[in-house]
Protein backbone atom coordinates (compact mmCIF):
# COMPACT_ATOMS: atom_id res chain seq x y z
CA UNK A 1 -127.43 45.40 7.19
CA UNK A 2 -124.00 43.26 7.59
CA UNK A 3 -123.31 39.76 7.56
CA UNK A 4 -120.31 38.02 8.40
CA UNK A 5 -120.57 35.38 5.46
CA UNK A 6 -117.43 33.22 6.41
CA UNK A 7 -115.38 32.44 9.57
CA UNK A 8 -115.93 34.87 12.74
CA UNK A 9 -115.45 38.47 13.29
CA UNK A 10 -113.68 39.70 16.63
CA UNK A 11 -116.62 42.41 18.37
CA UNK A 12 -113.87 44.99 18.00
CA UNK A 13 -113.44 44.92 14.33
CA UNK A 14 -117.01 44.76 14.12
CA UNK A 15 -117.38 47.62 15.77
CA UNK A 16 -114.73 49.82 13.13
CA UNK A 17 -116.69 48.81 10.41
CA UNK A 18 -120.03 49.69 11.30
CA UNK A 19 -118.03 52.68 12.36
CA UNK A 20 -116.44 53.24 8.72
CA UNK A 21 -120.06 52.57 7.24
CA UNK A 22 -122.02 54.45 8.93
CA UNK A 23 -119.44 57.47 8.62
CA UNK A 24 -119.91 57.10 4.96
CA UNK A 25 -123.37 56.49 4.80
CA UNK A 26 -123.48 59.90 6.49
CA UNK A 27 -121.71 61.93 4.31
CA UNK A 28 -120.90 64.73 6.74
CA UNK A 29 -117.28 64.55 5.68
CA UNK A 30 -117.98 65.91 2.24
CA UNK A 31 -116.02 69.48 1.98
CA UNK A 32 -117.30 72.04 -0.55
CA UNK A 33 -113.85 73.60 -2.24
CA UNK A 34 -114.54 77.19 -3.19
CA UNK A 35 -114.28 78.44 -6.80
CA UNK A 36 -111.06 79.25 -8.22
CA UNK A 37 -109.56 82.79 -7.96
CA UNK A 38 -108.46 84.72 -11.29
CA UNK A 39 -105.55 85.55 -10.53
CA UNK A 40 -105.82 89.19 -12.57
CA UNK A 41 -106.93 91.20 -9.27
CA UNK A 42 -104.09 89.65 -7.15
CA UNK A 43 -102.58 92.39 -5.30
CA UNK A 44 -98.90 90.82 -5.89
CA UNK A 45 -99.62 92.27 -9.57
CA UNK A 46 -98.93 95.74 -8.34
CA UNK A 47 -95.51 94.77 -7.61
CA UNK A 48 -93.90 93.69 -10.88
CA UNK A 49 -90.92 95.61 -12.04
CA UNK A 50 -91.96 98.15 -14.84
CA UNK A 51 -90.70 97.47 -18.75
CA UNK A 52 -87.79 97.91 -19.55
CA UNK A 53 -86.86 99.53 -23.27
CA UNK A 54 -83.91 98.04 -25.53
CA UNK A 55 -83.69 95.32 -27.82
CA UNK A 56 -84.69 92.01 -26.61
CA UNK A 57 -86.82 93.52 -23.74
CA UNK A 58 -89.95 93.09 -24.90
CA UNK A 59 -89.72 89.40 -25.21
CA UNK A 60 -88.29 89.73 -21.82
CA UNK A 61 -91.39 91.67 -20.18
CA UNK A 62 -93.20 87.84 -20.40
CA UNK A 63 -91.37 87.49 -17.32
């Protein structure tokens, strides 16, 4: 229920907010976000350079 407590409320604006409440009182905008991926099984991991040997390398293999 709404009440305009103080001063008047043009019909139109009246209208957007029972509009905007009764959208949220709805909630048919809520969007489930899905789980996040592991990134482990990403097929872009198949593509990385192979090791290189020499000093300094392996600290360098950490991309």
């Amino acid at each position: 229920m709404l009440r305009v407590v103080h001063g008047e409320l043009p019909p139109e604006h009246l209208a957007a907010l029972v509009a905007v409440v009764a959208a949220r009182a709805s909630g048919g905008g809520a969007v489930e976000r899905p789980a996040p991926r592991s990134e482990w099984g990403h097929p872009a991991r198949a593509h990385r350079a192979p090791h290189r040997v020499g000093p300094g390398q392996w600290r360098a293999s950490a991309w």
